[in-house]
PDB file of N, CA and C in Angstrom:
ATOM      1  N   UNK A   1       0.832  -1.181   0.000  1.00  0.00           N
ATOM      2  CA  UNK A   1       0.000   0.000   0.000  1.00  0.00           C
ATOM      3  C   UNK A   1       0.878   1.246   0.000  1.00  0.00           C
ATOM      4  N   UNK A   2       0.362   2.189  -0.684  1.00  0.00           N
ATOM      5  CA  UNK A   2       0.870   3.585  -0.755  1.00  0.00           C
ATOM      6  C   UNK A   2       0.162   4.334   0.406  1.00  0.00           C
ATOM      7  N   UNK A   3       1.089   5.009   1.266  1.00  0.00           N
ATOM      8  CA  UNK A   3       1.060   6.162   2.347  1.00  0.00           C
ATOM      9  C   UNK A   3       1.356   7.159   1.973  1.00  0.00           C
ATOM     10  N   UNK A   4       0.401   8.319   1.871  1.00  0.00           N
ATOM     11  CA  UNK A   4       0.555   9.437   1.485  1.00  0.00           C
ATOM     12  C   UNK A   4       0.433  10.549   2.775  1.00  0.00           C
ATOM     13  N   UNK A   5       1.465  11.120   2.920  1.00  0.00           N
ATOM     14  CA  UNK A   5       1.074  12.382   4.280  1.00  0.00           C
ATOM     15  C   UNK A   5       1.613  13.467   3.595  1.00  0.00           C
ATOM     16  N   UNK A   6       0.719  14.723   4.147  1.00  0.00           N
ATOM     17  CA  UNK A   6       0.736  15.826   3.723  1.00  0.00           C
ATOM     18  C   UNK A   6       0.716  16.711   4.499  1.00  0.00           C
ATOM     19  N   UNK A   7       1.894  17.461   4.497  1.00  0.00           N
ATOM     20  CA  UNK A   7       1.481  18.249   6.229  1.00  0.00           C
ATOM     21  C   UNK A   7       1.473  19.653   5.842  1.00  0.00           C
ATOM     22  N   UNK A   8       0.337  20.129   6.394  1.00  0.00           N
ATOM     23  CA  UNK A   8      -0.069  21.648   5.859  1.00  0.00           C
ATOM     24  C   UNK A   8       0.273  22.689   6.788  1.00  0.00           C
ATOM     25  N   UNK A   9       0.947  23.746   6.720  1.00  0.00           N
ATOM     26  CA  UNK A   9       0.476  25.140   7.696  1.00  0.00           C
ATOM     27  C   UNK A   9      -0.377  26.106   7.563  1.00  0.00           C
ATOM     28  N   UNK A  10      -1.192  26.227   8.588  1.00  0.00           N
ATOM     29  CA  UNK A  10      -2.334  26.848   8.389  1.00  0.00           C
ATOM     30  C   UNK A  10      -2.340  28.493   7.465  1.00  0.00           C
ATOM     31  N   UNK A  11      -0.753  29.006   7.239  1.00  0.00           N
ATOM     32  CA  UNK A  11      -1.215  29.825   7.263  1.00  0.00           C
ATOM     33  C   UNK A  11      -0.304  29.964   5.646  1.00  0.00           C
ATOM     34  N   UNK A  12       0.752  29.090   5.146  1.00  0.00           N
ATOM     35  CA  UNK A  12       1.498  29.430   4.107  1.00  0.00           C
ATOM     36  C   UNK A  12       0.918  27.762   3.220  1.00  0.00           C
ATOM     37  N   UNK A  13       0.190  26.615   3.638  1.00  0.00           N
ATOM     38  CA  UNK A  13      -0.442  25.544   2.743  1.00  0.00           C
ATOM     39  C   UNK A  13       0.390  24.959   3.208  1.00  0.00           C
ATOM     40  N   UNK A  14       0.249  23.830   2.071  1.00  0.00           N
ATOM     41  CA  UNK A  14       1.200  22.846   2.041  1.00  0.00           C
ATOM     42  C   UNK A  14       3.018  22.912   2.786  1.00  0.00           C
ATOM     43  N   UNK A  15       3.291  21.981   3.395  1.00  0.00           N
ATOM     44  CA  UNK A  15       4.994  22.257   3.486  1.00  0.00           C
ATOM     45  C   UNK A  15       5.587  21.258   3.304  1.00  0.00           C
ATOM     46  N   UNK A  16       4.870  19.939   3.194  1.00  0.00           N
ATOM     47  CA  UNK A  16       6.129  18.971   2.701  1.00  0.00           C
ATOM     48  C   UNK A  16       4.929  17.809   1.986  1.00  0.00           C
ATOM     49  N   UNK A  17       4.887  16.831   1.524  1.00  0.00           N
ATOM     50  CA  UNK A  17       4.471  15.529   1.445  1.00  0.00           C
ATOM     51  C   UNK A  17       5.423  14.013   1.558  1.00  0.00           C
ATOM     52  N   UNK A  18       5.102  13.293   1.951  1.00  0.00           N
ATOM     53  CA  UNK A  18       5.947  12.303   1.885  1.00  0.00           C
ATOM     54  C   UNK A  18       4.666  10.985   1.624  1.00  0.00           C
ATOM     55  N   UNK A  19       5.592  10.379   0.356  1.00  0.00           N
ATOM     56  CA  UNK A  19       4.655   9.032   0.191  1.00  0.00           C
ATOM     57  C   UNK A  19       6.146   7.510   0.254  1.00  0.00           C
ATOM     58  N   UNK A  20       5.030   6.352   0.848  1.00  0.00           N
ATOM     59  CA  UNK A  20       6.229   5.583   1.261  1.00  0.00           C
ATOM     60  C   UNK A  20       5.329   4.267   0.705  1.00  0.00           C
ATOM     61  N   UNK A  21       5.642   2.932   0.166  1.00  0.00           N
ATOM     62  CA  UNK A  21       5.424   1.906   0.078  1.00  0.00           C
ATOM     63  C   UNK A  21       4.973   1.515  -1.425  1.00  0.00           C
ATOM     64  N   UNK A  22       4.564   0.270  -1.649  1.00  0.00           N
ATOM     65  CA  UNK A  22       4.109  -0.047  -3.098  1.00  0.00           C
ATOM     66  C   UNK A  22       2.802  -0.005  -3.252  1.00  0.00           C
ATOM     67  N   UNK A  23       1.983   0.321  -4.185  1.00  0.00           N
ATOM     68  CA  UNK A  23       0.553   0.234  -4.372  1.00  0.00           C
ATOM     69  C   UNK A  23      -0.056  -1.416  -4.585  1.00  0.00           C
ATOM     70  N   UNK A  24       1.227  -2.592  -5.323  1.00  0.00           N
ATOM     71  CA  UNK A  24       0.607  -3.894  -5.868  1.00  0.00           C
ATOM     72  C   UNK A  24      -0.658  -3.905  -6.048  1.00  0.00           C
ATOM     73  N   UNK A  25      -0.845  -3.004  -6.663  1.00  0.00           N
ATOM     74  CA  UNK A  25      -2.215  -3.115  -7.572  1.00  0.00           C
ATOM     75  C   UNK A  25      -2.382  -4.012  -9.010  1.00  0.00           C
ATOM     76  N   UNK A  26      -1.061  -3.752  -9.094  1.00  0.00           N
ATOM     77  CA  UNK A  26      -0.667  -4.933 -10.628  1.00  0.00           C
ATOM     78  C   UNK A  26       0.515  -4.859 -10.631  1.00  0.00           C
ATOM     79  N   UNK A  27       0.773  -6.115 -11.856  1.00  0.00           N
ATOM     80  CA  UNK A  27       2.150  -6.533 -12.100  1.00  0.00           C
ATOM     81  C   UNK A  27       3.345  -5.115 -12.511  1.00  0.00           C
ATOM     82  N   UNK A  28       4.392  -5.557 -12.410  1.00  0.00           N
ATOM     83  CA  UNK A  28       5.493  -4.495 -12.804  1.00  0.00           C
ATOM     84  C   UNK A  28       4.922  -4.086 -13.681  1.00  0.00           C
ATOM     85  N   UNK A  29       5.030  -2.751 -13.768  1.00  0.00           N
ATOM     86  CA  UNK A  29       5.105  -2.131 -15.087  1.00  0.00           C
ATOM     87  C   UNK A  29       3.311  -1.894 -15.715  1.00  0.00           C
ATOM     88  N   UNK A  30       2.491  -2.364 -14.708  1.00  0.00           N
ATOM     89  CA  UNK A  30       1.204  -2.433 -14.943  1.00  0.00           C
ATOM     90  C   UNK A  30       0.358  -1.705 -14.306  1.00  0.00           C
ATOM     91  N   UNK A  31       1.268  -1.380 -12.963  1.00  0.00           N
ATOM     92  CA  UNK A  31      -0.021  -1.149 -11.780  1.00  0.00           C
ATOM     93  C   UNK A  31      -0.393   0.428 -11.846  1.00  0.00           C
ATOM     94  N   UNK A  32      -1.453   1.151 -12.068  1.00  0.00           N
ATOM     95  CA  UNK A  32      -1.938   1.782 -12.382  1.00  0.00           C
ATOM     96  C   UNK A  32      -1.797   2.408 -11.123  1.00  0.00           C
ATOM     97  N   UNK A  33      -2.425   2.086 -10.081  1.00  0.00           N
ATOM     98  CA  UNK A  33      -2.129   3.142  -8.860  1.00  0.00           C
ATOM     99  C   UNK A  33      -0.863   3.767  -8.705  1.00  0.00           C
ATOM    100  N   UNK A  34      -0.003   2.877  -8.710  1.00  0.00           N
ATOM    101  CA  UNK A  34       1.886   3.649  -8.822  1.00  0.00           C
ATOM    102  C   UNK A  34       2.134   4.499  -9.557  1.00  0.00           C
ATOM    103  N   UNK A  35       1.583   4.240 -10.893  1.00  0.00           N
ATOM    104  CA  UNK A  35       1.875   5.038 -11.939  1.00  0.00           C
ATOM    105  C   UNK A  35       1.097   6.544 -11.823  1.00  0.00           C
ATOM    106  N   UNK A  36      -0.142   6.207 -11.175  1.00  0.00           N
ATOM    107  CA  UNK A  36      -0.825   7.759 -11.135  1.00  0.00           C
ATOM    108  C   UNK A  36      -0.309   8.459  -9.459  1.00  0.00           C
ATOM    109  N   UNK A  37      -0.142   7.884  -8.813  1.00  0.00           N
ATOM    110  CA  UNK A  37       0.260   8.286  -7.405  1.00  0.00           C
ATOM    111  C   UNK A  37       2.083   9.237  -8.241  1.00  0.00           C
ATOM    112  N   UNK A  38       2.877   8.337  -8.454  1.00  0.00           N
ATOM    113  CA  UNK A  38       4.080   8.818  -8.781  1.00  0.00           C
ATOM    114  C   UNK A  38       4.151   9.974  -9.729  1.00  0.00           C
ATOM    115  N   UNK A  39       3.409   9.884 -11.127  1.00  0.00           N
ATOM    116  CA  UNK A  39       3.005  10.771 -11.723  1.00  0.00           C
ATOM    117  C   UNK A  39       2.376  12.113 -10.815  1.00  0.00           C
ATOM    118  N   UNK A  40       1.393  12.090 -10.224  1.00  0.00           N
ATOM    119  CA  UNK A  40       1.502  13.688  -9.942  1.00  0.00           C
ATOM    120  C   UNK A  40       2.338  13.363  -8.659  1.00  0.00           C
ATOM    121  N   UNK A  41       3.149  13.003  -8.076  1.00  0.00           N
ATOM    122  CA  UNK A  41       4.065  13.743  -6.989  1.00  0.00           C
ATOM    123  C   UNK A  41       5.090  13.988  -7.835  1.00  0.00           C
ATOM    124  N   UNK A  42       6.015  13.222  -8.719  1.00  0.00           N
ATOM    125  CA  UNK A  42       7.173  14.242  -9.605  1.00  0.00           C
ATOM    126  C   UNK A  42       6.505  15.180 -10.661  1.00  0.00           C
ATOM    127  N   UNK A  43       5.075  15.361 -11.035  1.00  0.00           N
ATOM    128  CA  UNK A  43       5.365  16.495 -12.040  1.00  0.00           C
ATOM    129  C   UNK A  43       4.562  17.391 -10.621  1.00  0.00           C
ATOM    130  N   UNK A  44       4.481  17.368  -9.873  1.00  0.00           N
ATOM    131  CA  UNK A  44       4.743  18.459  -8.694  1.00  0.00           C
ATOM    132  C   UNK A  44       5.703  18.637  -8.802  1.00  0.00           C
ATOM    133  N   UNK A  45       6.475  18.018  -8.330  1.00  0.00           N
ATOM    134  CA  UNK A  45       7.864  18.746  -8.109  1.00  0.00           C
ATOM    135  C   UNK A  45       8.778  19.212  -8.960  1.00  0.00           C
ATOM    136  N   UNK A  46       8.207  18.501 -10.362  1.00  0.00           N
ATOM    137  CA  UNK A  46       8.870  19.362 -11.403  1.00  0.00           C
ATOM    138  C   UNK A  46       8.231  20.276 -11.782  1.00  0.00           C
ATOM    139  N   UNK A  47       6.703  20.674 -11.428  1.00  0.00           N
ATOM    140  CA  UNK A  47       6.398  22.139 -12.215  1.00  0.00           C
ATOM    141  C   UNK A  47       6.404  23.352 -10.987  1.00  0.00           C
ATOM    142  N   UNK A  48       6.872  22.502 -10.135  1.00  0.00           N
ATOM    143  CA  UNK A  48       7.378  23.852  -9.151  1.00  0.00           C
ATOM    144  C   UNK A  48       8.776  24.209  -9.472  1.00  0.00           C
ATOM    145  N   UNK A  49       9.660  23.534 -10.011  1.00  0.00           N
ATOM    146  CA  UNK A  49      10.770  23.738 -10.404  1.00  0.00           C
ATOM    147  C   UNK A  49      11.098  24.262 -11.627  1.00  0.00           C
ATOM    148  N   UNK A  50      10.053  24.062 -12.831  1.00  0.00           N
ATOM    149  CA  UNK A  50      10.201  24.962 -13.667  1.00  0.00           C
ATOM    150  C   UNK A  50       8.961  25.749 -13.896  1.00  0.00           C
ATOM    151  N   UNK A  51       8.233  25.898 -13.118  1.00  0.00           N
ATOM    152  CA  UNK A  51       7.216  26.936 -13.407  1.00  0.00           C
ATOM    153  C   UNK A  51       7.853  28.190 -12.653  1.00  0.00           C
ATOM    154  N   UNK A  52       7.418  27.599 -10.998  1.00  0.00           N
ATOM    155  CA  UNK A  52       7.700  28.633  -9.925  1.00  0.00           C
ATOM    156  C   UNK A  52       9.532  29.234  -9.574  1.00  0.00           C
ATOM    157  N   UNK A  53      10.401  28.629 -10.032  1.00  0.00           N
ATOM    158  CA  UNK A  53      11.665  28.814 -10.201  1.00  0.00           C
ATOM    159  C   UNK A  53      12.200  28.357  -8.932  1.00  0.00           C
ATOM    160  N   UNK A  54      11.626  27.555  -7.800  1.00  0.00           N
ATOM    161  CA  UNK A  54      11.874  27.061  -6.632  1.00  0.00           C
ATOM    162  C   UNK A  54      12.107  26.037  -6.937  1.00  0.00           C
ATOM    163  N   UNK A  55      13.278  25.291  -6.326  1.00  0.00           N
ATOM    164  CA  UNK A  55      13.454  23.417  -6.004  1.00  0.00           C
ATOM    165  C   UNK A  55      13.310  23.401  -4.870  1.00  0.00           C
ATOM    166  N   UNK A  56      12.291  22.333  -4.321  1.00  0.00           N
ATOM    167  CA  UNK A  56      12.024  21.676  -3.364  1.00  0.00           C
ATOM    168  C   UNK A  56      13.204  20.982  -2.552  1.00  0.00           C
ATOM    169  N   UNK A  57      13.237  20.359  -1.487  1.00  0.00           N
ATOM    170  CA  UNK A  57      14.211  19.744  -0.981  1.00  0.00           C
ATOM    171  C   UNK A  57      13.756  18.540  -1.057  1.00  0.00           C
ATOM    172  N   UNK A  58      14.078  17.366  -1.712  1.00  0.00           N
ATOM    173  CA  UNK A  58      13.425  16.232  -1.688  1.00  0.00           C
ATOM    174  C   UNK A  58      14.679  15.365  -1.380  1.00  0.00           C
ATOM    175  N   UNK A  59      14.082  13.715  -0.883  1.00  0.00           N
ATOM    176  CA  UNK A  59      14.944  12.736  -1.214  1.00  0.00           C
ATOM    177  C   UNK A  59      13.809  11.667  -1.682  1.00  0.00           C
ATOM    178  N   UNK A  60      14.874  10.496  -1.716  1.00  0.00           N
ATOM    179  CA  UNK A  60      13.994   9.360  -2.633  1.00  0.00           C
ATOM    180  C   UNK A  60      14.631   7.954  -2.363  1.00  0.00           C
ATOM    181  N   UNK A  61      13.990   7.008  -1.985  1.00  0.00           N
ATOM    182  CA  UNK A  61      14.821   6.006  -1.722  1.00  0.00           C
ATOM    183  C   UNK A  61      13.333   4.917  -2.808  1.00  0.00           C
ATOM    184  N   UNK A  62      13.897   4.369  -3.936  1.00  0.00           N
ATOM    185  CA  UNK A  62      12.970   3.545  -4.452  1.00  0.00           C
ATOM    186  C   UNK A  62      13.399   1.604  -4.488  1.00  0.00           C
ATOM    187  N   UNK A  63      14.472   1.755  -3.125  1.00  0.00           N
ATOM    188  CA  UNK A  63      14.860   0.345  -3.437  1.00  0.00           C
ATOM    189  C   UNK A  63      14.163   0.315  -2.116  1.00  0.00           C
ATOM    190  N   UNK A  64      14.069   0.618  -1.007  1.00  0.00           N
ATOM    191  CA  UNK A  64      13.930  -0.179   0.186  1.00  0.00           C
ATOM    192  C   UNK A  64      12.378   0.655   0.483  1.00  0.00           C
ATOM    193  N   UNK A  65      11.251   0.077   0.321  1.00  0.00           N
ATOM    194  CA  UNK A  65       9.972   0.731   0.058  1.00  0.00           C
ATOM    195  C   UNK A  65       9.431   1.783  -0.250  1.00  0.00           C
ATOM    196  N   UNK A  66       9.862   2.288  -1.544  1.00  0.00           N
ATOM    197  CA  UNK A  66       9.393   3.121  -2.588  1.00  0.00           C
ATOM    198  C   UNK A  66       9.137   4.732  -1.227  1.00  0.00           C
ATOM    199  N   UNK A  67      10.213   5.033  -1.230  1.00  0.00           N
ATOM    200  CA  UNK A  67       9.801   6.385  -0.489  1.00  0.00           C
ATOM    201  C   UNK A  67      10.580   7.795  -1.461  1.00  0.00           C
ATOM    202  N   UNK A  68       9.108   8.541  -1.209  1.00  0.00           N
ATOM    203  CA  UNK A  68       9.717   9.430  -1.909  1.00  0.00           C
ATOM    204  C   UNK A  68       9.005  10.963  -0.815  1.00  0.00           C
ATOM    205  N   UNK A  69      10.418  12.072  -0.539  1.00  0.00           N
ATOM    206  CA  UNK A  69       9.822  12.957   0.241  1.00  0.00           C
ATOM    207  C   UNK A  69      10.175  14.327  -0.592  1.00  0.00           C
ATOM    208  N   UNK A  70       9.158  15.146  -0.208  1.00  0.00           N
ATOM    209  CA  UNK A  70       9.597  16.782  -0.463  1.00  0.00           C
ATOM    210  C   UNK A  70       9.052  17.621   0.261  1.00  0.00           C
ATOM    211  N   UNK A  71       9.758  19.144   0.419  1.00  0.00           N
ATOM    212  CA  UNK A  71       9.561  20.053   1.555  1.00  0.00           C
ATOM    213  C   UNK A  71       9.841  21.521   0.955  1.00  0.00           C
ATOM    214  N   UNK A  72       8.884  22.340   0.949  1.00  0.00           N
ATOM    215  CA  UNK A  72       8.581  23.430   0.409  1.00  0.00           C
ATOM    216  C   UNK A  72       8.585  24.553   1.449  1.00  0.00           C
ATOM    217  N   UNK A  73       9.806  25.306   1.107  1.00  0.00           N
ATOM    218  CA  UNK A  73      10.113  26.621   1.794  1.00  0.00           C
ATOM    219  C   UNK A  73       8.848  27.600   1.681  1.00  0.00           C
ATOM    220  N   UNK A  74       8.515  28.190   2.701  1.00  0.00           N
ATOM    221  CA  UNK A  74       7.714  29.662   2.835  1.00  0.00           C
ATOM    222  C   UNK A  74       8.746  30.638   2.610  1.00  0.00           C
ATOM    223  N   UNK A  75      10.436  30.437   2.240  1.00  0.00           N
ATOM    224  CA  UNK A  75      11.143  31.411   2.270  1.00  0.00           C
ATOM    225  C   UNK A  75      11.207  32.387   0.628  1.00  0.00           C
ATOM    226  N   UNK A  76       9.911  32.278   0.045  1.00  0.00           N
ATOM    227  CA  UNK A  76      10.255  33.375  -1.644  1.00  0.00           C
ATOM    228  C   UNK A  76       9.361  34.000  -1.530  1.00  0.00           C
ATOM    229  N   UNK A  77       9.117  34.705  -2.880  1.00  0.00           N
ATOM    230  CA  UNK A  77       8.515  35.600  -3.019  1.00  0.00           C
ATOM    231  C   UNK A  77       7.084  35.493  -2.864  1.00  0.00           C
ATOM    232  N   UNK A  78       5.855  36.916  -2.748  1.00  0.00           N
ATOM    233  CA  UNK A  78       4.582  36.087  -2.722  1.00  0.00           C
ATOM    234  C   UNK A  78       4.080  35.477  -4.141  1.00  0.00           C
ATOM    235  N   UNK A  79       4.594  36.005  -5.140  1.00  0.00           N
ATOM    236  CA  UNK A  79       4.192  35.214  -6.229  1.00  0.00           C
ATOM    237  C   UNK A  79       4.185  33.953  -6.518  1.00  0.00           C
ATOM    238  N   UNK A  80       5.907  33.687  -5.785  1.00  0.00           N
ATOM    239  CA  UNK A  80       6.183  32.748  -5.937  1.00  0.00           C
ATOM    240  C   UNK A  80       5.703  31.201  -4.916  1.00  0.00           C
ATOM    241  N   UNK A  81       5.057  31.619  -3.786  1.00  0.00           N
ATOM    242  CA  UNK A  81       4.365  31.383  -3.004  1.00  0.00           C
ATOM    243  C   UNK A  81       3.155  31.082  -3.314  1.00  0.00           C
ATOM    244  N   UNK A  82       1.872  31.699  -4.001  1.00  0.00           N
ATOM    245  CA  UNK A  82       0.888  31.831  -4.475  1.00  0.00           C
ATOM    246  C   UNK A  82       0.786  30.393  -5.579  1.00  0.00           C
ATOM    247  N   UNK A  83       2.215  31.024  -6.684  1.00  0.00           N
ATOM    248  CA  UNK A  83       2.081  29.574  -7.964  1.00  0.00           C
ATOM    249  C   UNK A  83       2.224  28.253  -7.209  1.00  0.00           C
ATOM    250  N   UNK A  84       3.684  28.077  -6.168  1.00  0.00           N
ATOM    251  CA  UNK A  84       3.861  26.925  -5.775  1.00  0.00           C
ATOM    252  C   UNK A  84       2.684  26.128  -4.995  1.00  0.00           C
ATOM    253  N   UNK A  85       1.679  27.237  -4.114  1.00  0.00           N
ATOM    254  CA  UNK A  85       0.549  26.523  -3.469  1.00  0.00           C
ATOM    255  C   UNK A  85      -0.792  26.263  -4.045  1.00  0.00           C
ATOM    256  N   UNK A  86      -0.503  26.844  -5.482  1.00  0.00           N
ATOM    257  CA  UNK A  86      -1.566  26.468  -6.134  1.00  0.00           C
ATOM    258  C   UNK A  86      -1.310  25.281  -6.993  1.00  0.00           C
ATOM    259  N   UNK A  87      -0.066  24.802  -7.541  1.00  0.00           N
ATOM    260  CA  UNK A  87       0.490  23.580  -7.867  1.00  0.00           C
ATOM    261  C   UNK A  87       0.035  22.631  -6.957  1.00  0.00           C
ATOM    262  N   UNK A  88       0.282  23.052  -5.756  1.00  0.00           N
ATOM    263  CA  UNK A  88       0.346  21.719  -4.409  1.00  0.00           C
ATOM    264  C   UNK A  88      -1.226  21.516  -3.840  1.00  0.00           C
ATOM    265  N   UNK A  89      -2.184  22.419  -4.263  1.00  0.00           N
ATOM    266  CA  UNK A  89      -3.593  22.172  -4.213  1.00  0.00           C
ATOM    267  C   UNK A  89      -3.899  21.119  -5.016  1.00  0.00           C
ATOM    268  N   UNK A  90      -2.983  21.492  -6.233  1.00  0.00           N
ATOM    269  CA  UNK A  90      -3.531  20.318  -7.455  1.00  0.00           C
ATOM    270  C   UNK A  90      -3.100  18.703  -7.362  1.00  0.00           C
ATOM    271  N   UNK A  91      -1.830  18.967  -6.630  1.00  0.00           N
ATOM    272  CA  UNK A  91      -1.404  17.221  -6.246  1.00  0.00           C
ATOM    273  C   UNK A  91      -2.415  16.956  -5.021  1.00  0.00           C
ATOM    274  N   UNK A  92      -2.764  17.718  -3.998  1.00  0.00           N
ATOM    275  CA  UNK A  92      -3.638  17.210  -2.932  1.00  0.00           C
ATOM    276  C   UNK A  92      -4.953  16.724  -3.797  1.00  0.00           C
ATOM    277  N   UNK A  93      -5.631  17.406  -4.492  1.00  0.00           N
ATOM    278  CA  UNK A  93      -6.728  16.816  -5.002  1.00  0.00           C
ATOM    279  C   UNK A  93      -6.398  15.179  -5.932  1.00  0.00           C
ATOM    280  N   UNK A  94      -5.635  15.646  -6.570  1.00  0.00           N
ATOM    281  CA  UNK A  94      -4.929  14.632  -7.648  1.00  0.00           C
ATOM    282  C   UNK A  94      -5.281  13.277  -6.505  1.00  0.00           C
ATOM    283  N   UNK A  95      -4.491  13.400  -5.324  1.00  0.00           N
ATOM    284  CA  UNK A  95      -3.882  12.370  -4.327  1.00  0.00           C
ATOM    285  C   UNK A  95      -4.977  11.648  -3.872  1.00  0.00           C
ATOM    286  N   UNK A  96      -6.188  12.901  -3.608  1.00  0.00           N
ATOM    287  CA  UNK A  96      -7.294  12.593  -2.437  1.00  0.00           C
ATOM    288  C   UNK A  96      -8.137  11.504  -4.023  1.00  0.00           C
ATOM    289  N   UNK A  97      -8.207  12.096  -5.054  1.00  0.00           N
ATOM    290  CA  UNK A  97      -9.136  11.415  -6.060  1.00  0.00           C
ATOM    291  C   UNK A  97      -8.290   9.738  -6.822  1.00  0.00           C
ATOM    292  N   UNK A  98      -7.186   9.901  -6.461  1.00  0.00           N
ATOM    293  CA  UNK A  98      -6.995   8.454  -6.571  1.00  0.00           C
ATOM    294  C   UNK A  98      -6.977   7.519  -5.311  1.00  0.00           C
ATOM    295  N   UNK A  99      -6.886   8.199  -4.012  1.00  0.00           N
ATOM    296  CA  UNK A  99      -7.163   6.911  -2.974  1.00  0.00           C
ATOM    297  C   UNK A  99      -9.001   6.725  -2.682  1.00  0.00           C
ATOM    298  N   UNK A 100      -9.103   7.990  -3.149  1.00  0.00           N
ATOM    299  CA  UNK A 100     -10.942   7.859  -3.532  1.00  0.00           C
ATOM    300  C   UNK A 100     -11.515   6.592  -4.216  1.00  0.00           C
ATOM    301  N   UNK A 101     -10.818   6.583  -5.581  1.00  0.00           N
ATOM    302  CA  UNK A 101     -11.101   5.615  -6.135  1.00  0.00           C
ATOM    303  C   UNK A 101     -10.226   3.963  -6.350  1.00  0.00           C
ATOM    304  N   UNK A 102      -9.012   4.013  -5.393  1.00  0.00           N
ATOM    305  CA  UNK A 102      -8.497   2.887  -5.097  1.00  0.00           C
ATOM    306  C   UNK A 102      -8.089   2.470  -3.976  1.00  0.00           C
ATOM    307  N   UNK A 103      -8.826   2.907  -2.803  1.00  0.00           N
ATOM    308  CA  UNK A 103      -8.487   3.054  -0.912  1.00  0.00           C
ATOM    309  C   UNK A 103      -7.902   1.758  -0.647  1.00  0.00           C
ATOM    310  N   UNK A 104      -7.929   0.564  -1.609  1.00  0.00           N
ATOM    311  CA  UNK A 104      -7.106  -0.484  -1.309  1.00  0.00           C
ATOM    312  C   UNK A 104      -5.828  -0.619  -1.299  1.00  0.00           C
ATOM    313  N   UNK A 105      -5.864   0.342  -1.988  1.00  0.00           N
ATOM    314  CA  UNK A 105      -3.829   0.307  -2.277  1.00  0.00           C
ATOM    315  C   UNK A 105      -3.055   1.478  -2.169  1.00  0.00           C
ATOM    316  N   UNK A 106      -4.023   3.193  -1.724  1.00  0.00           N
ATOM    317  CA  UNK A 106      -3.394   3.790  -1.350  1.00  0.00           C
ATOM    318  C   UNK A 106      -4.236   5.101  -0.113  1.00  0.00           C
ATOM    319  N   UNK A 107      -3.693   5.438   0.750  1.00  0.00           N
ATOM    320  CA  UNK A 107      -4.012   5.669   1.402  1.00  0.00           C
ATOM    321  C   UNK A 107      -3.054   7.622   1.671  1.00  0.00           C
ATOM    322  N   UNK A 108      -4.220   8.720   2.212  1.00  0.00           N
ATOM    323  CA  UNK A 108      -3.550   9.958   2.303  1.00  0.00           C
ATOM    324  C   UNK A 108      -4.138  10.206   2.991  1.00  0.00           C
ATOM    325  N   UNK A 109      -3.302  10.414   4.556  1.00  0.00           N
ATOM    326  CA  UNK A 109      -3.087  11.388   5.393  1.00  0.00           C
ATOM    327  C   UNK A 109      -3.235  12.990   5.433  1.00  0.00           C
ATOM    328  N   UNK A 110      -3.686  13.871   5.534  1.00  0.00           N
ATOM    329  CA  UNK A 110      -3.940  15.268   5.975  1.00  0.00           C
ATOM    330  C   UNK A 110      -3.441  15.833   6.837  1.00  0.00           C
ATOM    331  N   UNK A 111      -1.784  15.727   7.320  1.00  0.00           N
ATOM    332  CA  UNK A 111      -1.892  16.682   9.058  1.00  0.00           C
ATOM    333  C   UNK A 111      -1.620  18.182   8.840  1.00  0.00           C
ATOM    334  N   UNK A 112      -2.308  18.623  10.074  1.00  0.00           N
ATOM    335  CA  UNK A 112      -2.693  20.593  10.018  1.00  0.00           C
ATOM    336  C   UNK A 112      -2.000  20.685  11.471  1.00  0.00           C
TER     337      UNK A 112
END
């Protein structure tokens, strides 16, 4: 199963996500939950990186249960603030509408 946590501040959004484990929803190369879970957490983090001109601080470990983390400074501009938390609205929904429709294999956390 995929663990998704998302830890928000009340007052700047989002500040980090971290997702950890396998979805085995299907065979290698098949499983549809992995593929959409993974898909929007790296093109998060890549369209904050080339949209908003911010890199995240991430790491990634995909050999010893698929963990992948990132952590988003309140330290730029407000613009730049504004694009990046409106990106990270779009992976929270993204996140919440695939364990919506596959709660067997992945699961997201909310902490405030």
């Amino acid at each position: 199963m995929i663990k998704v946590t998302i830890k928000l501040n009340s007052k700047t959004g989002v500040e980090q996500f971290k997702m950890i484990g396998h979805a085995d929803s299907g065979p290698y190369g098949q499983d549809i939950v992995c593929a959409a879970a993974s898909v929007l957490a790296i093109n998060t983090i890549n369209s904050i990186e080339q949209i908003v001109g911010v890199k995240p601080e991430t790491s990634e470990d995909s050999e010893n249960g698929g963990l992948l983390t990132a952590k988003f400074s309140a330290d730029h501009t407000r613009d730049q603030l504004l694009q990046m938390q409106a990106i990270l609205r779009s992976f929270v929904i993204g996140m919440n509408d695939v364990a919506n429709n596959y709660s067997q294999f992945i699961k997201v956390n909310i902490q405030e």
